[in-house]
PDB file of N, CA and C in Angstrom:
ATOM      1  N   UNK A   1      37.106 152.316  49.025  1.00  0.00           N
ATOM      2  CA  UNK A   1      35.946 153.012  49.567  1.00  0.00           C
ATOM      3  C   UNK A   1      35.828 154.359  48.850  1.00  0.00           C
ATOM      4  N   UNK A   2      34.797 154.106  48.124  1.00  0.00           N
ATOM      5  CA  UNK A   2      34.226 155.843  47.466  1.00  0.00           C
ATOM      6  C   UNK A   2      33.885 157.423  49.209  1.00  0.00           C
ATOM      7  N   UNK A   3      34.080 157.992  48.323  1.00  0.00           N
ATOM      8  CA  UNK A   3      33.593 159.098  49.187  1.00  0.00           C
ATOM      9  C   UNK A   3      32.434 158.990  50.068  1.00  0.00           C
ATOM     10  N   UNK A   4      31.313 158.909  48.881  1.00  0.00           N
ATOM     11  CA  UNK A   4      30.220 158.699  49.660  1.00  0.00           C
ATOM     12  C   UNK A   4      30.154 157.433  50.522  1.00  0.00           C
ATOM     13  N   UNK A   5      30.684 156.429  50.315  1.00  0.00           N
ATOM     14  CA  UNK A   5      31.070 155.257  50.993  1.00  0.00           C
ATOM     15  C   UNK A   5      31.146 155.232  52.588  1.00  0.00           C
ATOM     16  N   UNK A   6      32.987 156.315  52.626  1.00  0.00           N
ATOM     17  CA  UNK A   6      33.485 156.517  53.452  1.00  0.00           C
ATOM     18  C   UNK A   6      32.038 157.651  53.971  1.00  0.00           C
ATOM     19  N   UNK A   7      31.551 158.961  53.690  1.00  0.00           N
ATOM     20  CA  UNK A   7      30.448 159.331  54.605  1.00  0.00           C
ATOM     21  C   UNK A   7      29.706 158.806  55.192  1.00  0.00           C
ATOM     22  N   UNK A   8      29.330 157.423  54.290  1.00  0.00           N
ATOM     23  CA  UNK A   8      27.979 157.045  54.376  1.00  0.00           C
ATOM     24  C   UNK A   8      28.449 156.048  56.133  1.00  0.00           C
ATOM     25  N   UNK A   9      29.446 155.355  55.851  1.00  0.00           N
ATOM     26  CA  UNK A   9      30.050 154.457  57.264  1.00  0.00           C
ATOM     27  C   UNK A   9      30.064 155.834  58.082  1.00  0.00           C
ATOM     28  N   UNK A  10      30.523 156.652  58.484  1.00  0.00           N
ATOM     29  CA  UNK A  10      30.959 157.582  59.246  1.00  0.00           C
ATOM     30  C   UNK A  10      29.615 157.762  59.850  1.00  0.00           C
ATOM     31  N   UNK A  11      28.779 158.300  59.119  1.00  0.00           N
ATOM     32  CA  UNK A  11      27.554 158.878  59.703  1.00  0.00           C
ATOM     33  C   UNK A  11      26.477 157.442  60.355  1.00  0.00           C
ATOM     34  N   UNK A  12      27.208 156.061  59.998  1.00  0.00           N
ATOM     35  CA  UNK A  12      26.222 154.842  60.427  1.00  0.00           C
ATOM     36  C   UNK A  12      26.388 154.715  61.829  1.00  0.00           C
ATOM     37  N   UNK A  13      27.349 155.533  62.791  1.00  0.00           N
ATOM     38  CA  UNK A  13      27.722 155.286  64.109  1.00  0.00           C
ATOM     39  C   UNK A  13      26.431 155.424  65.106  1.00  0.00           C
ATOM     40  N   UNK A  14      26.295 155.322  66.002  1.00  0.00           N
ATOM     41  CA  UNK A  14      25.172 156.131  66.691  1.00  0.00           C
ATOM     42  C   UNK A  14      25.152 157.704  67.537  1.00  0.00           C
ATOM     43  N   UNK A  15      24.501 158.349  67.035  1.00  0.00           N
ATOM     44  CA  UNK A  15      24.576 159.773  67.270  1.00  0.00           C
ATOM     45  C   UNK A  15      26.139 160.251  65.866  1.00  0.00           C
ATOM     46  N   UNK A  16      26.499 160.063  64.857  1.00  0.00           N
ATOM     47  CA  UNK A  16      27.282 160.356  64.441  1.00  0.00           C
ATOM     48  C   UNK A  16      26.407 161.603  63.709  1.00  0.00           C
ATOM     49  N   UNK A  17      27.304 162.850  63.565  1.00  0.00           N
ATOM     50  CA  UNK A  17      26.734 163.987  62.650  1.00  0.00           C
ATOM     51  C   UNK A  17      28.015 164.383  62.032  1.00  0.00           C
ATOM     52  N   UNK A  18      27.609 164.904  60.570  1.00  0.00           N
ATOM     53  CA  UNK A  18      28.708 165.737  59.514  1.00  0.00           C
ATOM     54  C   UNK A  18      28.683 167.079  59.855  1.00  0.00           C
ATOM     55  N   UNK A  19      29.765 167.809  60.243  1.00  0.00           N
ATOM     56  CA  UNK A  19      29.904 169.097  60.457  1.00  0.00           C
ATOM     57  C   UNK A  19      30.884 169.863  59.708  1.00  0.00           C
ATOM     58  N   UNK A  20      30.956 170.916  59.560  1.00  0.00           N
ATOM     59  CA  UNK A  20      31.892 171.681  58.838  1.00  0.00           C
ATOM     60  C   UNK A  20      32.143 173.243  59.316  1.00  0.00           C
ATOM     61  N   UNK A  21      33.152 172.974  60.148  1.00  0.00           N
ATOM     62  CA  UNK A  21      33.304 174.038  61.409  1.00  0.00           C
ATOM     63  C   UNK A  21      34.730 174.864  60.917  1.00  0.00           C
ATOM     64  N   UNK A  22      35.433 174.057  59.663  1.00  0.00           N
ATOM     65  CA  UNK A  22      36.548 174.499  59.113  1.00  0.00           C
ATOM     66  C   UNK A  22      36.180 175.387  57.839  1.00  0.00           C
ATOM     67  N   UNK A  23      35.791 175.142  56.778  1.00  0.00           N
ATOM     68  CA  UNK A  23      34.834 175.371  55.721  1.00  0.00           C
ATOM     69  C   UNK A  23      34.549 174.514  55.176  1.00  0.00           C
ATOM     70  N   UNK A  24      34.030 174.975  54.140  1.00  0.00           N
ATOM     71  CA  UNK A  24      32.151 174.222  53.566  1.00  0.00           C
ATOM     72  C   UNK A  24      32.893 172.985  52.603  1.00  0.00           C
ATOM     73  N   UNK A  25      34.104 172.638  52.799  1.00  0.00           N
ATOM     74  CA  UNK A  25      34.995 171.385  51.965  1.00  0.00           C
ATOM     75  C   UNK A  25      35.558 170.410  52.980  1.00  0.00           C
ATOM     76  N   UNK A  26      35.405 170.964  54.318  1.00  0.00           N
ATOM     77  CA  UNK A  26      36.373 169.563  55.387  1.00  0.00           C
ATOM     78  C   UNK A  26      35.330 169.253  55.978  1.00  0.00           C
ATOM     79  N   UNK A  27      34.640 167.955  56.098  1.00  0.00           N
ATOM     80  CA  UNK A  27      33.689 167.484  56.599  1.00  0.00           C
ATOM     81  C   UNK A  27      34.283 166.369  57.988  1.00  0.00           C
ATOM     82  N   UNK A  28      33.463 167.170  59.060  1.00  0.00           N
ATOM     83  CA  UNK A  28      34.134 166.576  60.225  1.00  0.00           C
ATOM     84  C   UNK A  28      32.892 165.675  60.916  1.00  0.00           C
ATOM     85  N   UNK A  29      33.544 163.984  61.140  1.00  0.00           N
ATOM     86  CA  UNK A  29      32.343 163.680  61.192  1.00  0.00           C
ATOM     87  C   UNK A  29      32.428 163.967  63.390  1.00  0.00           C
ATOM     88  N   UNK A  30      31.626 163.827  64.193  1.00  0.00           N
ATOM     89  CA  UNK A  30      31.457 163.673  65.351  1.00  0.00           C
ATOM     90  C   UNK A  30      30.786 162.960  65.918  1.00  0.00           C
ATOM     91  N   UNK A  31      30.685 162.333  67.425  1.00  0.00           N
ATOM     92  CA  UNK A  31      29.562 162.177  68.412  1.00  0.00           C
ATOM     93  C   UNK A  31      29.654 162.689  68.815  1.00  0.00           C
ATOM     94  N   UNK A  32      28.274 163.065  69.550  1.00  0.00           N
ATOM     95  CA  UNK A  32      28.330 164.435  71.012  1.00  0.00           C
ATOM     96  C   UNK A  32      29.444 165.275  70.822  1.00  0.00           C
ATOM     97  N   UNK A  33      29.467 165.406  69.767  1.00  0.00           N
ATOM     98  CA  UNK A  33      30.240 167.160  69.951  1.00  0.00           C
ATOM     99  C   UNK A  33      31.607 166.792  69.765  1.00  0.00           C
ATOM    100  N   UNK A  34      32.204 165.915  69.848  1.00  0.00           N
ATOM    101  CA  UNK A  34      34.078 165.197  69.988  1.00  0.00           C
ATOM    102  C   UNK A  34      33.722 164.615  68.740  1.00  0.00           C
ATOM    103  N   UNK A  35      34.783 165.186  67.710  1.00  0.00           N
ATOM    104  CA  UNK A  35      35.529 164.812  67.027  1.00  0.00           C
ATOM    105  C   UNK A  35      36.074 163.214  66.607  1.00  0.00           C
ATOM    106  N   UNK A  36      35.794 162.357  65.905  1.00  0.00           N
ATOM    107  CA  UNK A  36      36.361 160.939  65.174  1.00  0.00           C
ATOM    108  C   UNK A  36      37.193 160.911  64.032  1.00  0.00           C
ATOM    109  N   UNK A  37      36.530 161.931  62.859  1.00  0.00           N
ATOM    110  CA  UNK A  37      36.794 161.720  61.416  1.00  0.00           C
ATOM    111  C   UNK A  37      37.035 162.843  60.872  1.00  0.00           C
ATOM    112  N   UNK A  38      37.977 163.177  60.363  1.00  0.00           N
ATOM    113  CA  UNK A  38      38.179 164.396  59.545  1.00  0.00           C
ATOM    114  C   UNK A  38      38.756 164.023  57.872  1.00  0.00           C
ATOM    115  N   UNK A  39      37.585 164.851  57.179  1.00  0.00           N
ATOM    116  CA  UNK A  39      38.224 164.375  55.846  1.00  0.00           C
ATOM    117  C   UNK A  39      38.002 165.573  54.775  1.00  0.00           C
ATOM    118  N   UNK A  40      38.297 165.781  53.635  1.00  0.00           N
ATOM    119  CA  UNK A  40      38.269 166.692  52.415  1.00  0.00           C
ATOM    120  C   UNK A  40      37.283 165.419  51.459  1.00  0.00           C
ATOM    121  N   UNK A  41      36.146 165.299  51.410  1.00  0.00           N
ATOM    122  CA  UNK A  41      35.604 164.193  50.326  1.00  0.00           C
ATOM    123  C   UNK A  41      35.883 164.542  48.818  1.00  0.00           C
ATOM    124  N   UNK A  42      35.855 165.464  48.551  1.00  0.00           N
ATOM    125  CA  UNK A  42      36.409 165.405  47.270  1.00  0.00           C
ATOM    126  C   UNK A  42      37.998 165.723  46.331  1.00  0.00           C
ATOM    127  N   UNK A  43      38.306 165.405  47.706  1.00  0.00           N
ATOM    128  CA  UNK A  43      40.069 165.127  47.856  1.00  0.00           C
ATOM    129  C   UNK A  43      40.678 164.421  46.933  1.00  0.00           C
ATOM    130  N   UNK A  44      41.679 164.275  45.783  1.00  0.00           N
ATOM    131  CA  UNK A  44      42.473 163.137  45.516  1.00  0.00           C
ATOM    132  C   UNK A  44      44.163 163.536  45.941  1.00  0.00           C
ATOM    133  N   UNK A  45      44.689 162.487  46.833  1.00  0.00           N
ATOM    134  CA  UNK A  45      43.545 161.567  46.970  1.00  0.00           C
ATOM    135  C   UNK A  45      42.750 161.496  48.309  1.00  0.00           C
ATOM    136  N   UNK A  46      42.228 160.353  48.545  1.00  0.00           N
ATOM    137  CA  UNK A  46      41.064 160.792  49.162  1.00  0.00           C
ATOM    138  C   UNK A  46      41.405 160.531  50.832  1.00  0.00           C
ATOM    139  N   UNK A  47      41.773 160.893  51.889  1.00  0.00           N
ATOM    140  CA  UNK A  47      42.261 160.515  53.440  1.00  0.00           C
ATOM    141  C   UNK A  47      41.016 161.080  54.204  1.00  0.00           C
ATOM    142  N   UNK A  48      41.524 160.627  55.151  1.00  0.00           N
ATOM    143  CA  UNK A  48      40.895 160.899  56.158  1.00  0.00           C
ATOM    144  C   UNK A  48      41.914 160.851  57.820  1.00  0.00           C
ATOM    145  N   UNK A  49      41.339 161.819  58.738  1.00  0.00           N
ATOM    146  CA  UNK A  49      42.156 161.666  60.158  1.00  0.00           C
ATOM    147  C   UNK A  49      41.547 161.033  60.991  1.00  0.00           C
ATOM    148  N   UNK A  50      41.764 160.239  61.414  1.00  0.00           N
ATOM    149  CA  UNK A  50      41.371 159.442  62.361  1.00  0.00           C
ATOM    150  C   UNK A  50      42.063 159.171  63.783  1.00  0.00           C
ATOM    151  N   UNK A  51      41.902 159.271  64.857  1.00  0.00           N
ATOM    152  CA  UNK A  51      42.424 159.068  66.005  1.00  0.00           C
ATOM    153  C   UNK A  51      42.277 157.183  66.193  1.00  0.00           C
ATOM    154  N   UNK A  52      43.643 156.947  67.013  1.00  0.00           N
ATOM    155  CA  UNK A  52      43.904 156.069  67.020  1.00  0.00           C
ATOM    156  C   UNK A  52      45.105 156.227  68.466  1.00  0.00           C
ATOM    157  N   UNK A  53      45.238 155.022  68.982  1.00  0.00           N
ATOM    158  CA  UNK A  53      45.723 154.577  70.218  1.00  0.00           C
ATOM    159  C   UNK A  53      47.317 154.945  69.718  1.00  0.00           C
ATOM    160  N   UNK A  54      48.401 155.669  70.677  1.00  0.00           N
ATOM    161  CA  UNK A  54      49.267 155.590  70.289  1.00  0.00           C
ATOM    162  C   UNK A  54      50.343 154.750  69.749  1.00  0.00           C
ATOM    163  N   UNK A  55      50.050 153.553  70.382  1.00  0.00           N
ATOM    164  CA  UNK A  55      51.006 152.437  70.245  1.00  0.00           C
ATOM    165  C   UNK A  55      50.808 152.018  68.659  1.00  0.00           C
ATOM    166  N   UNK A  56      49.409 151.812  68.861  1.00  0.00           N
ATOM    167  CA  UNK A  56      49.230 150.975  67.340  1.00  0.00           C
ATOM    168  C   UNK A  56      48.889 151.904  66.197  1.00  0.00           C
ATOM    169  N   UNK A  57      49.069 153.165  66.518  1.00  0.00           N
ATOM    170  CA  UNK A  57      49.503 154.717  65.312  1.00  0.00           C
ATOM    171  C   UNK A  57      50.919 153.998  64.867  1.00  0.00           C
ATOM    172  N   UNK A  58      51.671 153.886  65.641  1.00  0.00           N
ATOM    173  CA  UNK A  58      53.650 153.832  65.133  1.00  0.00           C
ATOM    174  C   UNK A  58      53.037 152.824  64.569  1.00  0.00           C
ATOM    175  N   UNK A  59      52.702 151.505  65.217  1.00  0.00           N
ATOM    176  CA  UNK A  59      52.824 150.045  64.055  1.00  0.00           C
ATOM    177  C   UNK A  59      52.041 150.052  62.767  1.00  0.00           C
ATOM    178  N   UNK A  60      50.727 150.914  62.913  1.00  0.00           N
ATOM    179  CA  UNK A  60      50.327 151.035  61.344  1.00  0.00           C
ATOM    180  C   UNK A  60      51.359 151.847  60.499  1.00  0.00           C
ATOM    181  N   UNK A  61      52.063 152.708  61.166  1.00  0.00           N
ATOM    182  CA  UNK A  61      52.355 153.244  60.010  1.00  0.00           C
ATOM    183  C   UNK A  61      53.753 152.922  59.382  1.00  0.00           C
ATOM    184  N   UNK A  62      54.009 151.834  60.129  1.00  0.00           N
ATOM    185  CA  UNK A  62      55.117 150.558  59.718  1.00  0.00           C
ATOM    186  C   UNK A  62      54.683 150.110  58.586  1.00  0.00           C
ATOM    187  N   UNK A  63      53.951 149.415  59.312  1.00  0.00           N
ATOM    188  CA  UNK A  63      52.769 147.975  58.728  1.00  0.00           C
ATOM    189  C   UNK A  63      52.571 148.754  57.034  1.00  0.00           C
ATOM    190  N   UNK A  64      51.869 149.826  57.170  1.00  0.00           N
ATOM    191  CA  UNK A  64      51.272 150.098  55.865  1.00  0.00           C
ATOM    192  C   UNK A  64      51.838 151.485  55.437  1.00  0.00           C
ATOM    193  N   UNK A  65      53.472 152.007  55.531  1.00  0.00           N
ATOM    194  CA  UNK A  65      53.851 153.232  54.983  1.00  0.00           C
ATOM    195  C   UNK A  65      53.609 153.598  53.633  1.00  0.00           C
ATOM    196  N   UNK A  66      53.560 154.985  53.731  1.00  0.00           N
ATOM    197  CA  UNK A  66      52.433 155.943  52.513  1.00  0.00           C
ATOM    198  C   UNK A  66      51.258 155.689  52.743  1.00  0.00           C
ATOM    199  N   UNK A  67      50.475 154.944  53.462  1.00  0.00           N
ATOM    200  CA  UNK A  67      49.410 154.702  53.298  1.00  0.00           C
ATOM    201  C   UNK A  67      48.425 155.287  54.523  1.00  0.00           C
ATOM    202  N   UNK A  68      49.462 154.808  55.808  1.00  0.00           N
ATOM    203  CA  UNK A  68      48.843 155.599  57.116  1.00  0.00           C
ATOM    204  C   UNK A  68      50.182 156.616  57.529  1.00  0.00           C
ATOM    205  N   UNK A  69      49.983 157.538  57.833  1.00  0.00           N
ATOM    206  CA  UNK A  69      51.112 158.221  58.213  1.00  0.00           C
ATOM    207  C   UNK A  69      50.561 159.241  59.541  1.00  0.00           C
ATOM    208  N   UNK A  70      51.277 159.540  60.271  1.00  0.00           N
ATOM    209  CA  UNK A  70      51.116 160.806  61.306  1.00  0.00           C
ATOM    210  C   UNK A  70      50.150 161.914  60.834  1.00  0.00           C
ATOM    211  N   UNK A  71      48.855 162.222  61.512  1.00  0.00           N
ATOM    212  CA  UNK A  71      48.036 162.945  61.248  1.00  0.00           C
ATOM    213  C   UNK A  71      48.412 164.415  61.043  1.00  0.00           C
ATOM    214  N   UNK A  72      48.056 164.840  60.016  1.00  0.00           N
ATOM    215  CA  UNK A  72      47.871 166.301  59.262  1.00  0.00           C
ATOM    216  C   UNK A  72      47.056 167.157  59.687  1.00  0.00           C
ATOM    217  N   UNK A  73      47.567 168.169  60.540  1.00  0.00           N
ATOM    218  CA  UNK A  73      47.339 169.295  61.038  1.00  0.00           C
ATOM    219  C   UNK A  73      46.829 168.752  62.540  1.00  0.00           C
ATOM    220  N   UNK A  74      47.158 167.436  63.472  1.00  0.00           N
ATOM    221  CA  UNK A  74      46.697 166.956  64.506  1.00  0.00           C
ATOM    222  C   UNK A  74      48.032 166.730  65.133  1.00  0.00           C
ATOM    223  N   UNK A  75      47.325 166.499  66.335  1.00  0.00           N
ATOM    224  CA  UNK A  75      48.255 165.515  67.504  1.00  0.00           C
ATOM    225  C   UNK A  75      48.747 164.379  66.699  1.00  0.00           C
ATOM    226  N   UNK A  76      49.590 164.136  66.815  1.00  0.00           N
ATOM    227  CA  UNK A  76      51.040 163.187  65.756  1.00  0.00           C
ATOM    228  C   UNK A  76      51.111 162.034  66.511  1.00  0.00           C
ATOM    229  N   UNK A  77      50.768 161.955  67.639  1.00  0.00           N
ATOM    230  CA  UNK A  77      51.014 160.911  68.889  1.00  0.00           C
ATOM    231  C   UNK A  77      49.597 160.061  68.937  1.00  0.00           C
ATOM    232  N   UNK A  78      48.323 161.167  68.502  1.00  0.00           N
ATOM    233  CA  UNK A  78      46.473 160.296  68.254  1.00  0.00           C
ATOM    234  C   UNK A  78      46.360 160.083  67.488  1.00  0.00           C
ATOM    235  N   UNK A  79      46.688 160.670  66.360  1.00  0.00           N
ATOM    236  CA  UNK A  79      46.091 160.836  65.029  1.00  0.00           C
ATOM    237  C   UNK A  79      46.818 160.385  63.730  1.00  0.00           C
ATOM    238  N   UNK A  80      46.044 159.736  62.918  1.00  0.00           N
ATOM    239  CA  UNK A  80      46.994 159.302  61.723  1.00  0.00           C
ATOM    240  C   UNK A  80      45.779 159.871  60.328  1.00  0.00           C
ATOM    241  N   UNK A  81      46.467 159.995  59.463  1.00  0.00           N
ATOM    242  CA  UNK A  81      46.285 160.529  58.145  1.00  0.00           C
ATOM    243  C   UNK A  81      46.420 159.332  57.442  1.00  0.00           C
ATOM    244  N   UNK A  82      44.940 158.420  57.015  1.00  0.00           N
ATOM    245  CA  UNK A  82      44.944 157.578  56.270  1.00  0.00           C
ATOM    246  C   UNK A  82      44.459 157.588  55.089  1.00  0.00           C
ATOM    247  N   UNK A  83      44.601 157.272  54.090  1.00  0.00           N
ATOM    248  CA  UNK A  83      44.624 157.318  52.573  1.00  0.00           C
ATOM    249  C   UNK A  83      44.010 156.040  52.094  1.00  0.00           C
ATOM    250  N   UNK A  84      42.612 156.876  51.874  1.00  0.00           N
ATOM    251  CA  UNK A  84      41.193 155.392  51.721  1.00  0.00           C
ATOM    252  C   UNK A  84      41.602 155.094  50.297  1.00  0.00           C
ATOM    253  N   UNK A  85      41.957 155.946  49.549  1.00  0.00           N
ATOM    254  CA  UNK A  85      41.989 155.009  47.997  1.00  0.00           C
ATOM    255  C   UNK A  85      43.073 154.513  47.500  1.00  0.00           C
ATOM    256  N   UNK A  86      43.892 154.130  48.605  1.00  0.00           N
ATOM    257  CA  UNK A  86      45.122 154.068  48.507  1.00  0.00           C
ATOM    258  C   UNK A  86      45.686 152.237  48.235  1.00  0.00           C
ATOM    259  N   UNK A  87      44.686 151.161  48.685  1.00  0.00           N
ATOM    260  CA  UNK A  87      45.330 150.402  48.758  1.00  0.00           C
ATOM    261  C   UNK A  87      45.075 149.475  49.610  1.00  0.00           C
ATOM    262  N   UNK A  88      44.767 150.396  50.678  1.00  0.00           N
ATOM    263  CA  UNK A  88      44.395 149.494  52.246  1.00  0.00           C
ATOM    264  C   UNK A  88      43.329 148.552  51.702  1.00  0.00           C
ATOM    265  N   UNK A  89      43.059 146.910  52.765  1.00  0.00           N
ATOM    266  CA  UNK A  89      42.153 146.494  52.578  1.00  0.00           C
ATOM    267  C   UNK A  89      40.779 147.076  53.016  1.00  0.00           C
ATOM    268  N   UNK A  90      39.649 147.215  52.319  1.00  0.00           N
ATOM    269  CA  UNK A  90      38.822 147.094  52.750  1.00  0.00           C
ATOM    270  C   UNK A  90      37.817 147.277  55.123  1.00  0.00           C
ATOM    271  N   UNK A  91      38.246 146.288  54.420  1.00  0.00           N
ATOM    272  CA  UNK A  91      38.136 145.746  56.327  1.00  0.00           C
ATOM    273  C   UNK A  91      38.833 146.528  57.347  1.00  0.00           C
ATOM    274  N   UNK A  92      40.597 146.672  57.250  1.00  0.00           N
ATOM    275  CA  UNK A  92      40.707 147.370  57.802  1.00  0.00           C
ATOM    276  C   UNK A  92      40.816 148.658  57.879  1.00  0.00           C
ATOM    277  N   UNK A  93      40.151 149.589  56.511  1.00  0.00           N
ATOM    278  CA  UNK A  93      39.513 150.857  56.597  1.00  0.00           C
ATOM    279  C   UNK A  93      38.730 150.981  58.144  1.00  0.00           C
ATOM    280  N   UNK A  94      37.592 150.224  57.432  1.00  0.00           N
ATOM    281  CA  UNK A  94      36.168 150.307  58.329  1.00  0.00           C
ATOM    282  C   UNK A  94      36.686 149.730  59.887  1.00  0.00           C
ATOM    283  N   UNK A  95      37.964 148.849  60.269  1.00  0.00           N
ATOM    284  CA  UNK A  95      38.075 148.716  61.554  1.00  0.00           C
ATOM    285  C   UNK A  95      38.708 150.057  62.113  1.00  0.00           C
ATOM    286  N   UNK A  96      39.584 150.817  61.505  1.00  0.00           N
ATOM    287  CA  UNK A  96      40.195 151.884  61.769  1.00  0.00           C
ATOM    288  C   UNK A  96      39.418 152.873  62.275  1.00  0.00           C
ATOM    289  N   UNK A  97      38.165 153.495  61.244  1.00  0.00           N
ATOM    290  CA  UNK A  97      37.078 154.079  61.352  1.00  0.00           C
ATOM    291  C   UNK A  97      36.744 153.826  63.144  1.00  0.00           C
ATOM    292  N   UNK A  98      35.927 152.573  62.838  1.00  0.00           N
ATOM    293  CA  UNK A  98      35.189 152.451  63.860  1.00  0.00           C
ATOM    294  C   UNK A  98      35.991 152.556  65.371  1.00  0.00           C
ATOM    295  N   UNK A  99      37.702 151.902  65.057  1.00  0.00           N
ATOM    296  CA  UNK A  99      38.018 152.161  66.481  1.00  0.00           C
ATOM    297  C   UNK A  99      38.235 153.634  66.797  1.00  0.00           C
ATOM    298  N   UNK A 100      38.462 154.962  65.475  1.00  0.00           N
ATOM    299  CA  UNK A 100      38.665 156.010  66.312  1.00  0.00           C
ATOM    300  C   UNK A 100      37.371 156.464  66.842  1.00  0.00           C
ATOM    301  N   UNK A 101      35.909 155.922  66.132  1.00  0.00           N
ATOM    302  CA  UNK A 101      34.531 156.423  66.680  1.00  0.00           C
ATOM    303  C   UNK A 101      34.735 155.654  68.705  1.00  0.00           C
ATOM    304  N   UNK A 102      35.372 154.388  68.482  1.00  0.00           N
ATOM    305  CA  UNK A 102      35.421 153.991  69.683  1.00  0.00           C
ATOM    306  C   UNK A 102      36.179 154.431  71.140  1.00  0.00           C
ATOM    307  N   UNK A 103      37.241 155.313  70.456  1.00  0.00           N
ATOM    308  CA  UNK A 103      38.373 155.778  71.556  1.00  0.00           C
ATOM    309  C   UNK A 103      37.855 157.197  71.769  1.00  0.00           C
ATOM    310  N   UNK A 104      36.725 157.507  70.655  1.00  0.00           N
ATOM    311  CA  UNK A 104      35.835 159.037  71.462  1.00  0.00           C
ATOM    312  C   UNK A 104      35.063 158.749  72.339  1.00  0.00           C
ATOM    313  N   UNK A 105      34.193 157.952  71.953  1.00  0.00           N
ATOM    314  CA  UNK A 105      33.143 157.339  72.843  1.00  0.00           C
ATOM    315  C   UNK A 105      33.991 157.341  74.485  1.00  0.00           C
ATOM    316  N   UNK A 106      34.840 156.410  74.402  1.00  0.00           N
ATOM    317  CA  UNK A 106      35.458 155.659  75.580  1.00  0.00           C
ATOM    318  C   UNK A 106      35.708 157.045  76.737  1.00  0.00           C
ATOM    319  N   UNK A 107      35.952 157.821  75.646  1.00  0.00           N
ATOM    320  CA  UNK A 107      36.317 159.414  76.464  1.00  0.00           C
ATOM    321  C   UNK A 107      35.354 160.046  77.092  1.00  0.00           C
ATOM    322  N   UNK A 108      33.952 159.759  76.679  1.00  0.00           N
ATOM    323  CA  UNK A 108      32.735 160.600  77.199  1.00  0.00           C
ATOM    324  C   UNK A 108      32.241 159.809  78.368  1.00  0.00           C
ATOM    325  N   UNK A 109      31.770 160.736  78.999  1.00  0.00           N
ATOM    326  CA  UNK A 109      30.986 160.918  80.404  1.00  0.00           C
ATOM    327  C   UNK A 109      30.545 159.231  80.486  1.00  0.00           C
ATOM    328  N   UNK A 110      30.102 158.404  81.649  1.00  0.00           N
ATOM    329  CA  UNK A 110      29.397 156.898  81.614  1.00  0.00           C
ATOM    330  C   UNK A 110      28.376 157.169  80.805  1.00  0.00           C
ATOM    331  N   UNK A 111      27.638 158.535  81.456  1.00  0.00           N
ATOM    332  CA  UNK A 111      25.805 158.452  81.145  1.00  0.00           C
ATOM    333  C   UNK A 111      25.852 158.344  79.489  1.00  0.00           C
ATOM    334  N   UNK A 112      26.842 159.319  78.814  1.00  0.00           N
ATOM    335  CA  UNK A 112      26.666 159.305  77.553  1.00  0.00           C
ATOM    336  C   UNK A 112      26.872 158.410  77.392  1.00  0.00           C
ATOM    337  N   UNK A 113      27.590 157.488  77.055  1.00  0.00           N
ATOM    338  CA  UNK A 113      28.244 156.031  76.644  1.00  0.00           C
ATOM    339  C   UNK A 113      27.287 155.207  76.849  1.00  0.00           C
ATOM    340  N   UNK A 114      26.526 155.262  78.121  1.00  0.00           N
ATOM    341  CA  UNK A 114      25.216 154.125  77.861  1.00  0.00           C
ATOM    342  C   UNK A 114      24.415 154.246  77.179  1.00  0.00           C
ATOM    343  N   UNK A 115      23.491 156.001  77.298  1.00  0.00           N
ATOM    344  CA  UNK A 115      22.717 156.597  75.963  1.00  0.00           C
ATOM    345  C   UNK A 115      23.374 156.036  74.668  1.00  0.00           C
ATOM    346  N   UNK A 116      24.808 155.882  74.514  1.00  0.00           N
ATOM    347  CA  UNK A 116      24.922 155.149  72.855  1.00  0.00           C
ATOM    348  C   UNK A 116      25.341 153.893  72.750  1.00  0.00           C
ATOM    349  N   UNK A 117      24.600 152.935  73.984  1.00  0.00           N
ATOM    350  CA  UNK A 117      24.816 151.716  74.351  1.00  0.00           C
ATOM    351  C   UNK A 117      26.149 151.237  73.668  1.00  0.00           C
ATOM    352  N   UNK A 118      27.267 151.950  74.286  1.00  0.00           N
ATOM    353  CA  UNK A 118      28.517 151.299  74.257  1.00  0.00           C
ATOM    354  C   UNK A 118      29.484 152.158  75.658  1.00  0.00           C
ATOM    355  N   UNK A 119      28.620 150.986  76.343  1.00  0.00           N
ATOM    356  CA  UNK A 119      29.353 151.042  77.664  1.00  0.00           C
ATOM    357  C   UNK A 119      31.098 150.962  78.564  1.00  0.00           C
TER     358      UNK A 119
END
């Protein structure tokens, strides 16, 4: 996954926006205001942070060491530091992605969650 790649999925969520609240080089993607994606796009190489369920943080980073590891500059227990040009397949980039867009969601209010029809 190219950079723009990885933006371009990030921002396909519903209500997803690019922010840069760190400086004008860490592009953080969000819904409603909470945090999913944190990345440097013109990084090599190229990662991204992603929140992820604790259990299955330890087994990825079994499953795929150097590749997913304990998130950088985050909660170590949510967050993993994955490395898009690294290797990973494809697929499960974009499932990774989408489940940390999903475990924000899951966190917000009902009303919001229906507004982004994922109840």
């Amino acid at each position: 996954m190219t950079p723009e790649e990885l933006r371009a999925f990030c921002l396909s969520f519903n209500a997803a926006v690019e922010d840069f609240p760190f400086n004008p080089e860490t592009s953080v993607f969000k819904v409603l205001g909470k945090m999913f994606a944190l990345t440097h796009l013109a990084g090599r190489p190229l990662t991204v942070n992603l929140k992820c369920d604790p259990e299955d943080a330890v087994r990825l980073r079994v499953e795929h060491e150097g590749l997913i590891v304990p998130g950088w500059h985050m909660n170590k227990r949510h967050w993993n530091t994955v490395t898009v040009d690294g290797g990973l397949p494809p697929r499960l980039l974009r499932e990774l992605i989408e489940d940390s867009y999903d475990l924000v969601v899951a966190s917000l209010p009902r009303a919001e969650r229906l507004r982004l029809d994922r109840p």
